[in-house]
Protein backbone atom coordinates (compact mmCIF):
# COMPACT_ATOMS: atom_id res chain seq x y z
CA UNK A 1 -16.48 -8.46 8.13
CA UNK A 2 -13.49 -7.20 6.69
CA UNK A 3 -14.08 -3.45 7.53
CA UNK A 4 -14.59 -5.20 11.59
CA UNK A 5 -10.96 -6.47 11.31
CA UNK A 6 -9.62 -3.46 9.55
CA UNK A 7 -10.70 -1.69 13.22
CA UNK A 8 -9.90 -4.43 15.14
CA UNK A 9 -6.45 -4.33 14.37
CA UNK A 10 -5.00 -0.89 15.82
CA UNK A 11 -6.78 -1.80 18.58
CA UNK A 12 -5.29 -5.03 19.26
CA UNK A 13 -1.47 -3.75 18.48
CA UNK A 14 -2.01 -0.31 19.92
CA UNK A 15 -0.59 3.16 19.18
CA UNK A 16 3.66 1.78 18.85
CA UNK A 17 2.64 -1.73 19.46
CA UNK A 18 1.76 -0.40 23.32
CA UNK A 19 -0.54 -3.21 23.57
CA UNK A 20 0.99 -6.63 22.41
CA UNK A 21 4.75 -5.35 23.59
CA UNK A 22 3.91 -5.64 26.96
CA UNK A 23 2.19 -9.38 26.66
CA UNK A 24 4.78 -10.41 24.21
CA UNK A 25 8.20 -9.23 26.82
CA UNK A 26 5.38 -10.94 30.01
CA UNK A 27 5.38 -14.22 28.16
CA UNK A 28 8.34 -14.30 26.61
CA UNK A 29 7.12 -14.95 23.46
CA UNK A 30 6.06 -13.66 19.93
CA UNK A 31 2.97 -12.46 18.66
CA UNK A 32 1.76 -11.51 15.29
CA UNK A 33 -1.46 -10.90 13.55
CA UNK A 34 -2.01 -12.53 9.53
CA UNK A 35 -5.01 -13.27 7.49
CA UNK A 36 -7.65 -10.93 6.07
CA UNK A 37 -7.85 -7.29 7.29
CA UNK A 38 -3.98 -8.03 9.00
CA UNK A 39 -1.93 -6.03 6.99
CA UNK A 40 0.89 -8.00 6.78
CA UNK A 41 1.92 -9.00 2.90
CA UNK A 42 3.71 -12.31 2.85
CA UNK A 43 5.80 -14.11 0.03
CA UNK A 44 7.00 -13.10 -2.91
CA UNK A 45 2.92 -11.96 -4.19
CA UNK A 46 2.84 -9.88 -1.43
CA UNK A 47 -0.46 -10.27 -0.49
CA UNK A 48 -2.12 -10.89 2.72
CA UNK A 49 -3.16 -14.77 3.27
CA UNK A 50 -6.66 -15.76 2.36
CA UNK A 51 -7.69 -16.75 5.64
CA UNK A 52 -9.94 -15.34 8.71
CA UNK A 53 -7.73 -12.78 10.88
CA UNK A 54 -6.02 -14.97 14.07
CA UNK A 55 -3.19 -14.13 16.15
CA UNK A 56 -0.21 -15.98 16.25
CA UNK A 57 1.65 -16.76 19.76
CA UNK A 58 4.99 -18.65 20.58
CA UNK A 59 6.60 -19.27 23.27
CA UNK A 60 9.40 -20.88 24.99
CA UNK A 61 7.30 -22.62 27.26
CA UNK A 62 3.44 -23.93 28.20
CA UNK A 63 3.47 -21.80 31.51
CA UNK A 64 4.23 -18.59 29.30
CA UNK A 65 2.41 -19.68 26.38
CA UNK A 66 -0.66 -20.28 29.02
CA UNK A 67 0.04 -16.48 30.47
CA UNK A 68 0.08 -15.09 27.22
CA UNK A 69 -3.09 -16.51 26.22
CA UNK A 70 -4.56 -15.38 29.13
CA UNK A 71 -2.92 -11.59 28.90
CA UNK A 72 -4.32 -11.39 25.24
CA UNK A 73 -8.15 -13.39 25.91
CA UNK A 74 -8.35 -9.89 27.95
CA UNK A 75 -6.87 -7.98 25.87
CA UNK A 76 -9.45 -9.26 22.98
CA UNK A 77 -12.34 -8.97 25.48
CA UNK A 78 -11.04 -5.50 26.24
CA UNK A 79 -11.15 -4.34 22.17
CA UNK A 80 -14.79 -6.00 21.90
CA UNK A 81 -16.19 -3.18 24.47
């Protein structure tokens, strides 16, 4: 499971963040990836969170907040094959 999100993960960002820049600058929002097979160490242990991999949006608004959940159900779909 782990060694799934481990792979997932370039995917999803893409080579330079090529990937979630563009859906993060369409929706005006922010985007970012925690839990297991992330990457990303938080507070002071350093560690990445005990809990399943999800992807964080937020945005200014619930018409860009809608887009970007759209943009990155495709962009998900896309990574699955």
């Amino acid at each position: 499971k782990e060694a799934k999100a481990l792979q997932l993960v370039p995917l999803l960002i893409g080579k330079g963040g090529s990937n979630l820049k563009p859906i993060a600058e369409a929706c005006n929002g922010k985007i970012r990836i925690r839990g297991k097979g992330s990457g990303f160490k938080q507070g002071a242990s350093q560690k990445e969170a005990q809990v399943p991999l999800q992807i964080v949006l937020s945005c200014a608004s619930s018409e860009d907040y809608s887009l970007g959940c759209d943009l990155l159900v495709k962009l998900l779909s896309r990574a699955q094959g």
